[in-house]
C-alpha atoms as a PDB file:
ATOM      1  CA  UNK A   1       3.278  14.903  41.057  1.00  0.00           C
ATOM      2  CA  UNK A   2      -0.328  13.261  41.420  1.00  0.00           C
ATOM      3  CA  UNK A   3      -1.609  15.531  38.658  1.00  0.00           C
ATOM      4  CA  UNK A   4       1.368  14.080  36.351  1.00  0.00           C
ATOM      5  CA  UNK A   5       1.119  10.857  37.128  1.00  0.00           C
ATOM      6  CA  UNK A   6      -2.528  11.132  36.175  1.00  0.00           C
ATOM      7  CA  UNK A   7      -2.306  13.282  33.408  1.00  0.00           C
ATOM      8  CA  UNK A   8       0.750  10.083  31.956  1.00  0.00           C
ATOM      9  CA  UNK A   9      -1.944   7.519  32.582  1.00  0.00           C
ATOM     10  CA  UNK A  10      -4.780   8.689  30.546  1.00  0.00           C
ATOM     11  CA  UNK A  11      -2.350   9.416  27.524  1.00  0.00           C
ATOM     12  CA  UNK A  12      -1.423   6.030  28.021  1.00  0.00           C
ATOM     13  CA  UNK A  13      -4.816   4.812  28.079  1.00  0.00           C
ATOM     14  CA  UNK A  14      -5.707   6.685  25.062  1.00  0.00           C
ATOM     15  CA  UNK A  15      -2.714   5.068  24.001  1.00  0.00           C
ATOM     16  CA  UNK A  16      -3.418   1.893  24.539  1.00  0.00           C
ATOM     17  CA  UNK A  17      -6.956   1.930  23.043  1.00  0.00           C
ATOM     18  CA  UNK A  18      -5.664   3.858  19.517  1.00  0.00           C
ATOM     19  CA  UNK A  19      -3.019   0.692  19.568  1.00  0.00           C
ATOM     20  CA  UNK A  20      -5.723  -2.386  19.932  1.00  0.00           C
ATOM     21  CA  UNK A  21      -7.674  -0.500  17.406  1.00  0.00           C
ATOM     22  CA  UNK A  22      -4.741  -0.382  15.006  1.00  0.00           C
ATOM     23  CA  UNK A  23      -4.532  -3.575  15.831  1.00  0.00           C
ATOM     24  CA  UNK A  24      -7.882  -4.787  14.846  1.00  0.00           C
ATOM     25  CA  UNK A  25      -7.885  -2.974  11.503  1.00  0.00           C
ATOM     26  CA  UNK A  26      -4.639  -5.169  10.811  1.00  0.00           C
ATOM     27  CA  UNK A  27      -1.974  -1.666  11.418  1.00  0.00           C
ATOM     28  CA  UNK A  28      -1.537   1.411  11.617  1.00  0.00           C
ATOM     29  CA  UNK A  29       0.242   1.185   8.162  1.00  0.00           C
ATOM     30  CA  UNK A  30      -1.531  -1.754   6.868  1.00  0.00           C
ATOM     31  CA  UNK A  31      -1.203  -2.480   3.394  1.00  0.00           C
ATOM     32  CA  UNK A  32      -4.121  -4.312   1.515  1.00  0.00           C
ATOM     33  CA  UNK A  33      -3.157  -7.219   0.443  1.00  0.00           C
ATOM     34  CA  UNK A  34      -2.817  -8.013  -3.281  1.00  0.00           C
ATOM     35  CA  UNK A  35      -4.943 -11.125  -3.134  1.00  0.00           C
ATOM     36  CA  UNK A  36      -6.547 -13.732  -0.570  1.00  0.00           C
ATOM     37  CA  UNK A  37      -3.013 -15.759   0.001  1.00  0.00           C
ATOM     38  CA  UNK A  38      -1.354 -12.869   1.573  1.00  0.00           C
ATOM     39  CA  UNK A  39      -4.342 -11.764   3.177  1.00  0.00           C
ATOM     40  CA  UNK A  40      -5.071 -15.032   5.146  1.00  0.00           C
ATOM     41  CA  UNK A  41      -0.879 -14.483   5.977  1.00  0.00           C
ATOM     42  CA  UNK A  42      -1.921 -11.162   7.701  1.00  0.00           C
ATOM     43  CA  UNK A  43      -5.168 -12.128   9.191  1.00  0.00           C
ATOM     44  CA  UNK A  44      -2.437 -15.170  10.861  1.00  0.00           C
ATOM     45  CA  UNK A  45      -0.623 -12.914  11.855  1.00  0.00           C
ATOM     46  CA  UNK A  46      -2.870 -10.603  13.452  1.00  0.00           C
ATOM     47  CA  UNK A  47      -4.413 -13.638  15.291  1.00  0.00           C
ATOM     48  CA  UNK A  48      -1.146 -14.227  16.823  1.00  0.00           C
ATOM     49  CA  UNK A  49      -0.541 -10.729  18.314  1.00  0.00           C
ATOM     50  CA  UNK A  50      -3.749 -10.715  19.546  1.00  0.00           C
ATOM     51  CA  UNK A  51      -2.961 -14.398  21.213  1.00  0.00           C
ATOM     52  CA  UNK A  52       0.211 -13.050  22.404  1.00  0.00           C
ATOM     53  CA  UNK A  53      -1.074 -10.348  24.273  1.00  0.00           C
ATOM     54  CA  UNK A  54      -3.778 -11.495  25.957  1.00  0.00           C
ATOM     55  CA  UNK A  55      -1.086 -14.288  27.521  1.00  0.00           C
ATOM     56  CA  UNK A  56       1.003 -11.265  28.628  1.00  0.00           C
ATOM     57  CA  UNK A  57      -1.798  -9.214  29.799  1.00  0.00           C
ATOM     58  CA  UNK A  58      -3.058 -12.479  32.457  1.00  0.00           C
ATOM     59  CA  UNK A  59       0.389 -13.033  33.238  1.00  0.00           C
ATOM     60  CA  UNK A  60       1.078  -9.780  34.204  1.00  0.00           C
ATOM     61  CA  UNK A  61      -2.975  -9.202  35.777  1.00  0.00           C
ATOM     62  CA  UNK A  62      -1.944 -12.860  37.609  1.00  0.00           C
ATOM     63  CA  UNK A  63       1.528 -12.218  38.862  1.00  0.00           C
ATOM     64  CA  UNK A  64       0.077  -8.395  40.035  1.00  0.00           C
ATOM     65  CA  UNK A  65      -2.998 -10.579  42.273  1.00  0.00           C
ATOM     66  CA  UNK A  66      -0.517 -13.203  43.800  1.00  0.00           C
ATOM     67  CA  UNK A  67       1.874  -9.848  44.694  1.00  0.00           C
ATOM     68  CA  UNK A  68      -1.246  -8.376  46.120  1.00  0.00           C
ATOM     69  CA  UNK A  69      -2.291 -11.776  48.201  1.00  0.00           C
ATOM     70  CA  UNK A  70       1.093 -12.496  49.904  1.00  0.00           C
ATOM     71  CA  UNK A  71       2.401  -8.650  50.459  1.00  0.00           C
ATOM     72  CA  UNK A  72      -1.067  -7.657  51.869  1.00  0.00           C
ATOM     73  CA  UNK A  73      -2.373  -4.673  48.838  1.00  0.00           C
ATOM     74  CA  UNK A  74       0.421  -3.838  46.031  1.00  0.00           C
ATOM     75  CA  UNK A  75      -0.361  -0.392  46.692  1.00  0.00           C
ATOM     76  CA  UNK A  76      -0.283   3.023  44.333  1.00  0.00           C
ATOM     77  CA  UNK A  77       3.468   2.350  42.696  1.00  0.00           C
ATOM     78  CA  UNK A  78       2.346  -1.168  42.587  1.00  0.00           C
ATOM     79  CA  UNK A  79      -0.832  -0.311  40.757  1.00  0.00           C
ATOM     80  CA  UNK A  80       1.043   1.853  38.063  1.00  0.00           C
ATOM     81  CA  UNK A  81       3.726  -0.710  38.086  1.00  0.00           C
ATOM     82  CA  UNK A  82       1.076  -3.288  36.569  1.00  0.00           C
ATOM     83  CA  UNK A  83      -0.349  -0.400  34.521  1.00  0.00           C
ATOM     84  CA  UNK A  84       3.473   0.458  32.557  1.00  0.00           C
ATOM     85  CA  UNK A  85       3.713  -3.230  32.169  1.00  0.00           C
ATOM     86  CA  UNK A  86       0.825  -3.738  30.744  1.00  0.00           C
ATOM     87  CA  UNK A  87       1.115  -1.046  28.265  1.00  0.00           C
ATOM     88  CA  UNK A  88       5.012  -2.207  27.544  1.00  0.00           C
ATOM     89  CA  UNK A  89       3.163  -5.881  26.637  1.00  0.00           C
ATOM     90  CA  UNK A  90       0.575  -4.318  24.660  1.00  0.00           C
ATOM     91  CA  UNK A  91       3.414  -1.994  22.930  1.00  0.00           C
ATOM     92  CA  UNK A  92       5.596  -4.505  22.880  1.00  0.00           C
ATOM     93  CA  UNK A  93       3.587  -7.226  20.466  1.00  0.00           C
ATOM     94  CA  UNK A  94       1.287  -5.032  19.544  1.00  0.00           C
ATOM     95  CA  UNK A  95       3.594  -2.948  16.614  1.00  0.00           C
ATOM     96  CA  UNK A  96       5.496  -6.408  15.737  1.00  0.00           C
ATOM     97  CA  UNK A  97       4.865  -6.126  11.862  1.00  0.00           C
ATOM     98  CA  UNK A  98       4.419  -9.432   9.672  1.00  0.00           C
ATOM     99  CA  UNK A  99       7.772 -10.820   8.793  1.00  0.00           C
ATOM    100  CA  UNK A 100       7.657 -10.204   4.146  1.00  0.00           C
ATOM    101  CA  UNK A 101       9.631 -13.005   3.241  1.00  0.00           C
ATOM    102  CA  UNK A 102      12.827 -12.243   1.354  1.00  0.00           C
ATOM    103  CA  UNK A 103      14.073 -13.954  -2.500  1.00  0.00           C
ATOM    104  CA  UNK A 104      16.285 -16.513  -0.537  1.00  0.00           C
ATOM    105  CA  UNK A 105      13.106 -17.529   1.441  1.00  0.00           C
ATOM    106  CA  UNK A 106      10.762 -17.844  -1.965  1.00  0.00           C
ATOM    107  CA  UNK A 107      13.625 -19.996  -3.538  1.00  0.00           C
ATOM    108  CA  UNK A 108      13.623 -21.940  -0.382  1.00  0.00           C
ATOM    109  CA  UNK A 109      10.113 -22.898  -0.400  1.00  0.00           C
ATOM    110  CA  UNK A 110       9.543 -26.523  -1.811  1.00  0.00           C
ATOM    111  CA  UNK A 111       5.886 -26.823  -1.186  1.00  0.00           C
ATOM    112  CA  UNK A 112       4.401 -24.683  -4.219  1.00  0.00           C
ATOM    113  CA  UNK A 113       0.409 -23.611  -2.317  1.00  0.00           C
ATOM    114  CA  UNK A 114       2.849 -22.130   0.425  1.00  0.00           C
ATOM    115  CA  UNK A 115       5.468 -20.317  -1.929  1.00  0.00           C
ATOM    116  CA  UNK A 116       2.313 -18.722  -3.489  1.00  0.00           C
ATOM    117  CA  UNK A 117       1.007 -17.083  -0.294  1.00  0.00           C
ATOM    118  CA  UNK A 118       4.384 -15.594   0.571  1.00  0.00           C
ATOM    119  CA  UNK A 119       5.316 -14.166  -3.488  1.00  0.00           C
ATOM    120  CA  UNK A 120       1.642 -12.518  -2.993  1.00  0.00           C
ATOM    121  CA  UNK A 121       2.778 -10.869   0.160  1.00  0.00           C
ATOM    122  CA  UNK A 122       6.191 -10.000  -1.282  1.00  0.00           C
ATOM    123  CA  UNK A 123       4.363  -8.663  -4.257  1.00  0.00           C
ATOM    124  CA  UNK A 124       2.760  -6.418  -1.446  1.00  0.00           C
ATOM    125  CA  UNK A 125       6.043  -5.054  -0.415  1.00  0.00           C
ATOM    126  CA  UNK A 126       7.021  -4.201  -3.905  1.00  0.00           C
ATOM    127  CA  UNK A 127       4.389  -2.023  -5.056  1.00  0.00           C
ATOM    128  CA  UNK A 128       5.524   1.337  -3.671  1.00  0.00           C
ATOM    129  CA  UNK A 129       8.809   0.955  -6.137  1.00  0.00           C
ATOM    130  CA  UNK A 130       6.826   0.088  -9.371  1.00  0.00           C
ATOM    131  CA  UNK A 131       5.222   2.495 -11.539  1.00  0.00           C
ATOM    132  CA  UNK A 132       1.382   2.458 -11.503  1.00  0.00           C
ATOM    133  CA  UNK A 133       0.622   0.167 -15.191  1.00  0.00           C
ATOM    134  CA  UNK A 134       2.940  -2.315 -13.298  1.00  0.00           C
ATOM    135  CA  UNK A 135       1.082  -1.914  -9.948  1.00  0.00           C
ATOM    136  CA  UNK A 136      -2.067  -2.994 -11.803  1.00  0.00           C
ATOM    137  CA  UNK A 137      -0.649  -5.782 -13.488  1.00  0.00           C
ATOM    138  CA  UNK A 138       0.926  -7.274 -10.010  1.00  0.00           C
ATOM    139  CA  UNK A 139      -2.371  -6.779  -8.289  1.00  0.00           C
ATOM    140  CA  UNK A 140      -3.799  -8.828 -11.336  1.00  0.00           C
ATOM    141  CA  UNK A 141      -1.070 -11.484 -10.606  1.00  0.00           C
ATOM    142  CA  UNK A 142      -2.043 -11.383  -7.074  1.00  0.00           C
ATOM    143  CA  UNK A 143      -5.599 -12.546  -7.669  1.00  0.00           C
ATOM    144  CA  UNK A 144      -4.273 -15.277 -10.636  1.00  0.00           C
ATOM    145  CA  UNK A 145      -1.968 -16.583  -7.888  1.00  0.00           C
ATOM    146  CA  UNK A 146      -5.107 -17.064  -5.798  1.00  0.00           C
ATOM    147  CA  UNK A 147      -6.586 -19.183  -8.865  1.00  0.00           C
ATOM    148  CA  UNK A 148      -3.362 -21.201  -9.143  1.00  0.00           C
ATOM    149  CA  UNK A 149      -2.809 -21.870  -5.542  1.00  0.00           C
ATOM    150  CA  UNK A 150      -6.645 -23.270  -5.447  1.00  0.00           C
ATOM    151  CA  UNK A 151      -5.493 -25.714  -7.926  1.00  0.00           C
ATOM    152  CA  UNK A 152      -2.394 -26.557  -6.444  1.00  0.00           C
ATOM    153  CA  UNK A 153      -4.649 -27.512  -3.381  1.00  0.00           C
ATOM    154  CA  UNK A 154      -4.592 -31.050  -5.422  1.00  0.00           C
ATOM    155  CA  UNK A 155      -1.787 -31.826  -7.068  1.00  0.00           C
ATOM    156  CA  UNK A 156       1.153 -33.914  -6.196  1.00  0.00           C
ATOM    157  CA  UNK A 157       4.597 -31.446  -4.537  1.00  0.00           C
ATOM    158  CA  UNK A 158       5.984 -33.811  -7.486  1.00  0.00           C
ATOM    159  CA  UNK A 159       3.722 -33.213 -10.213  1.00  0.00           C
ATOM    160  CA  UNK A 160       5.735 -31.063 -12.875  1.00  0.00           C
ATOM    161  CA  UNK A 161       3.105 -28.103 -13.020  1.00  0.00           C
ATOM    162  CA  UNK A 162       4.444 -27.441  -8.969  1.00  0.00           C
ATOM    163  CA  UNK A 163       7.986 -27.439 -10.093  1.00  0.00           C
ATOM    164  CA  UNK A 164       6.648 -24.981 -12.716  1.00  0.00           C
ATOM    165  CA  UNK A 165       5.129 -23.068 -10.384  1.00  0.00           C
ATOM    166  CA  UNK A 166       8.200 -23.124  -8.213  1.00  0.00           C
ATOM    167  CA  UNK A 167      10.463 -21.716 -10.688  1.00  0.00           C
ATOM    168  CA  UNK A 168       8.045 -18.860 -12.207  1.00  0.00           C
ATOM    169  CA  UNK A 169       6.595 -17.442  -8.990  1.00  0.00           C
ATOM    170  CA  UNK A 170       9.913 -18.249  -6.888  1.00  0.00           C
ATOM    171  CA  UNK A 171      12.698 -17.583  -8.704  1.00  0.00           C
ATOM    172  CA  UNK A 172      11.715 -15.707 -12.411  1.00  0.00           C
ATOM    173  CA  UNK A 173       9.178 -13.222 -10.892  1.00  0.00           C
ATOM    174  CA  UNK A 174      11.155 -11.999  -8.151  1.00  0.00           C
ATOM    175  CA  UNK A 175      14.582 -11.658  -9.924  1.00  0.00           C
ATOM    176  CA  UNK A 176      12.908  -9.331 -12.469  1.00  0.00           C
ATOM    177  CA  UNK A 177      11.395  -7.271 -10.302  1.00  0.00           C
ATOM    178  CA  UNK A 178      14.584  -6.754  -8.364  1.00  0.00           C
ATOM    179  CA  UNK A 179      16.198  -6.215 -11.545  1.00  0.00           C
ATOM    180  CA  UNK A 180      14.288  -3.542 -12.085  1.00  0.00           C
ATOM    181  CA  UNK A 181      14.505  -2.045  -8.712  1.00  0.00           C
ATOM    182  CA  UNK A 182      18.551  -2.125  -8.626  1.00  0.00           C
ATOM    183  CA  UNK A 183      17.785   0.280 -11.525  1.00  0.00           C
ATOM    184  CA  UNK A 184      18.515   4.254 -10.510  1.00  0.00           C
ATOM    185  CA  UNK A 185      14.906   5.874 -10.483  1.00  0.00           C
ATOM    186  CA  UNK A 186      16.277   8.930 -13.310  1.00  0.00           C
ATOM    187  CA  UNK A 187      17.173   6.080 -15.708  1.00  0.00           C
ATOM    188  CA  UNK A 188      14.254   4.083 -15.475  1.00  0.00           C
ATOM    189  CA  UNK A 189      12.048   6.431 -18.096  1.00  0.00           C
ATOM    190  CA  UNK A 190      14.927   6.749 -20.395  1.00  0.00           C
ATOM    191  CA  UNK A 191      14.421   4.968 -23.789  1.00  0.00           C
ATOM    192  CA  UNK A 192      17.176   2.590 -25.070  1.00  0.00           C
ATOM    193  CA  UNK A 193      17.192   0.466 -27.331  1.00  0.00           C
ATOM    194  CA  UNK A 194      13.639   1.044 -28.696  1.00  0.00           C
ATOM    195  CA  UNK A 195      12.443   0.430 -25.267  1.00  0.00           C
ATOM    196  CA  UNK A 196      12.392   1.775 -21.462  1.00  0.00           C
ATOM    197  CA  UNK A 197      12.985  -0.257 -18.011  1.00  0.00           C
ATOM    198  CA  UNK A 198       9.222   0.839 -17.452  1.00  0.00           C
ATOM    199  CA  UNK A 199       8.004  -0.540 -20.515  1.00  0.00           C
ATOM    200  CA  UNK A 200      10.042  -3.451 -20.356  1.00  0.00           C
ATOM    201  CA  UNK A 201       8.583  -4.271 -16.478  1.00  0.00           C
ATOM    202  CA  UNK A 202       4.926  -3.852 -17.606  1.00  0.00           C
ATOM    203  CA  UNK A 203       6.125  -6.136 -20.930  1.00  0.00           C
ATOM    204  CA  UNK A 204       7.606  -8.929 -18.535  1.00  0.00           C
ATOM    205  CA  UNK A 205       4.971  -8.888 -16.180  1.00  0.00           C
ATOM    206  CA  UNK A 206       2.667  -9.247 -18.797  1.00  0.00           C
ATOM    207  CA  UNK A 207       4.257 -12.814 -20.088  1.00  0.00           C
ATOM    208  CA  UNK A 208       4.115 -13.938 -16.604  1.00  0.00           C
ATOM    209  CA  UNK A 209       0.973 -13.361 -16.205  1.00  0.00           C
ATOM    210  CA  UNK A 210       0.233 -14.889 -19.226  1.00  0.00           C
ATOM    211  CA  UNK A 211       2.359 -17.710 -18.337  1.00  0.00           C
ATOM    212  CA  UNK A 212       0.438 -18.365 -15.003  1.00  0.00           C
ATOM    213  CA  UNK A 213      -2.826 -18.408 -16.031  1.00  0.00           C
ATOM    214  CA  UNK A 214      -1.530 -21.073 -18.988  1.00  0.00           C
ATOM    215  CA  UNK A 215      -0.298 -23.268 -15.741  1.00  0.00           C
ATOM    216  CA  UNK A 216      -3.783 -22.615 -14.248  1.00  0.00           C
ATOM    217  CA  UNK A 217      -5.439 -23.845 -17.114  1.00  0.00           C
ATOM    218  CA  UNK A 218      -3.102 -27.247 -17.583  1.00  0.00           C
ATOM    219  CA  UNK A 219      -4.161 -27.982 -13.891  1.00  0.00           C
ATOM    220  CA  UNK A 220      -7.607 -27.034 -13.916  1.00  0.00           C
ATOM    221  CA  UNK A 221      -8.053 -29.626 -17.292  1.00  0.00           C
ATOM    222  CA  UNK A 222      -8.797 -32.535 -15.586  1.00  0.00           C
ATOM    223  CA  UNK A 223     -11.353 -30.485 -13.371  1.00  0.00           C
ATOM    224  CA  UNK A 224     -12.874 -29.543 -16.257  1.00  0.00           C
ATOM    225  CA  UNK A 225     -12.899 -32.749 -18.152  1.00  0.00           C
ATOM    226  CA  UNK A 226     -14.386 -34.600 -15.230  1.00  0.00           C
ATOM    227  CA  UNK A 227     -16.968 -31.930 -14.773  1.00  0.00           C
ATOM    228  CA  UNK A 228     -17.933 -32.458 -18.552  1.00  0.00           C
ATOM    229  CA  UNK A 229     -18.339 -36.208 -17.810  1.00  0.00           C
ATOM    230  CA  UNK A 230     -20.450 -35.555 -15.046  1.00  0.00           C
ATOM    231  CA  UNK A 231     -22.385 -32.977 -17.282  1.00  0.00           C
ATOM    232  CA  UNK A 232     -23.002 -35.823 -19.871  1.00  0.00           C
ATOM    233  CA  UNK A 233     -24.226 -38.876 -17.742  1.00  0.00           C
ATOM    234  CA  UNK A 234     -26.632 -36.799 -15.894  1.00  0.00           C
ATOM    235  CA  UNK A 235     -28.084 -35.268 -19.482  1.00  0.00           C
ATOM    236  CA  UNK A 236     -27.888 -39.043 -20.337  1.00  0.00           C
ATOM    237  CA  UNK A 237     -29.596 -40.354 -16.835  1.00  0.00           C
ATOM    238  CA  UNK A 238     -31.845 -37.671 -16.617  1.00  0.00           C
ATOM    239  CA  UNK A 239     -32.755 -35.841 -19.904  1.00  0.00           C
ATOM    240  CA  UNK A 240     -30.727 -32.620 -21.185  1.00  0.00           C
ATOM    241  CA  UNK A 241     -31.140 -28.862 -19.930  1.00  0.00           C
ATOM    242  CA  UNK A 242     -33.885 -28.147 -21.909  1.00  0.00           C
ATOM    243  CA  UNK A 243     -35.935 -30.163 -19.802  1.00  0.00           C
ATOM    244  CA  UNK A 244     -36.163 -33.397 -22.746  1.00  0.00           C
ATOM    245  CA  UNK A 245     -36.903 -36.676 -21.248  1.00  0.00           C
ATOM    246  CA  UNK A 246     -34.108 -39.281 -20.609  1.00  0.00           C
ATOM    247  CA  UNK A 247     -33.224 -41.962 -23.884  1.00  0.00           C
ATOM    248  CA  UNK A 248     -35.306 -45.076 -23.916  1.00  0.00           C
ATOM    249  CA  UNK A 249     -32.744 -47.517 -22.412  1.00  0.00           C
ATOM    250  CA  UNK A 250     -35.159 -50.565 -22.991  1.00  0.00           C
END
């Protein structure tokens, strides 16, 4: 009985350790993220698991001590009482996964900088159902989303390029893709109409990255225009780049 007993709590403990190292690499069956949004949503969540059970872990270490104090020693089954419950905490909100928001969640989201995070990790969920040229060109849409939400950063929920945003990542994006997906996989190769499902993903995806980086571009224009301003008074104030000296302004 000892033997078991001992033999159970080194598998455990190996257990254990494999699980906090999982853990720390972000899962066993982590998926890289597409782009920085939905990699700052993981790293989040990560943080919080790791918050989470360090509160069970002193709770249970605590409540094990004060059991100890008034009942005189907690003893052997006591001892491997607090050892099971710390390895159900450690089990326990150590394999919660990240919650991948769903399309009724993405159409929910008003504020356009968050809605971009969460498409990136939805995005991330996707992959395994689209064929590779589209993989590529939703990785690419990954990183433009990280562009676009870094402009968003200043603009107005009410300016008209968020309510863009809003409708391509949020509502456009997704419905294709699960347009495509409701498609049976033996029919999505086969050519009609000039055209295949396949081709007509990779074709879609295309225009919408096309389309984001043209929304990217209309936000980052007044970034650019005040940069150019900047550019000018200082050749003006202090001579140009090719080290001329500033105008006579006597």
């Amino acid at each position: 009985m000892a033997n078991d007993l001992t033999t159970q709590s080194e598998r455990l403990i190996q257990e254990g350790r494999s699980l906090l190292r999982d853990n720390q690499n972000g899962g066993r069956h982590r998926m890289e993220g597409v782009a920085e949004g939905s990699r700052k949503l993981r790293r989040k969540h990560l943080a919080k698991k790791l918050h989470n059970i360090a509160l069970a872990v002193v709770g249970i270490l605590v409540a094990a001590s004060a059991a100890g104090v008034i009942i005189d020693g907690i003893g052997f089954v006591g001892v491997m009482v607090t050892f099971f419950a710390l390895m159900a905490a450690i089990g326990f909100f150590g394999t919660r996964k990240i919650k991948v928001p769903d399309r009724a969640t993405l159409s929910r989201t008003q504020d356009a900088r968050q809605l971009v995070a969460r498409t990136e990790l939805w995005l991330e969920s996707q992959r395994p159902a689209l064929p590779p040229p589209a993989v590529r060109l939703v990785e690419d849409i990954g990183v433009q989303l990280d562009g676009l939400g870094a402009q968003l950063e200043h603009v107005d929920t009410a300016h008209p390029a968020a309510a863009e945003t809003r409708k391509l990542v949020g509502e456009v994006l997704p419905e294709m893709i699960d347009s495509y997906r409701k498609i049976p996989q033996h029919l999505r190769r086969e050519e009609r109409a000039g055209s295949t499902p396949d081709k007509q993903l990779v074709e879609s995806l295309g225009k919408i990255s096309r389309e984001i980086d043209h929304v990217t571009r209309q936000l980052a224009e007044g970034s650019l225009d005040d940069l150019a301003i900047r550019t000018r008074y200082l050749d003006y104030r202090y001579g140009d780049a090719e080290g001329l000296p500033p105008p006579d302004k006597s």
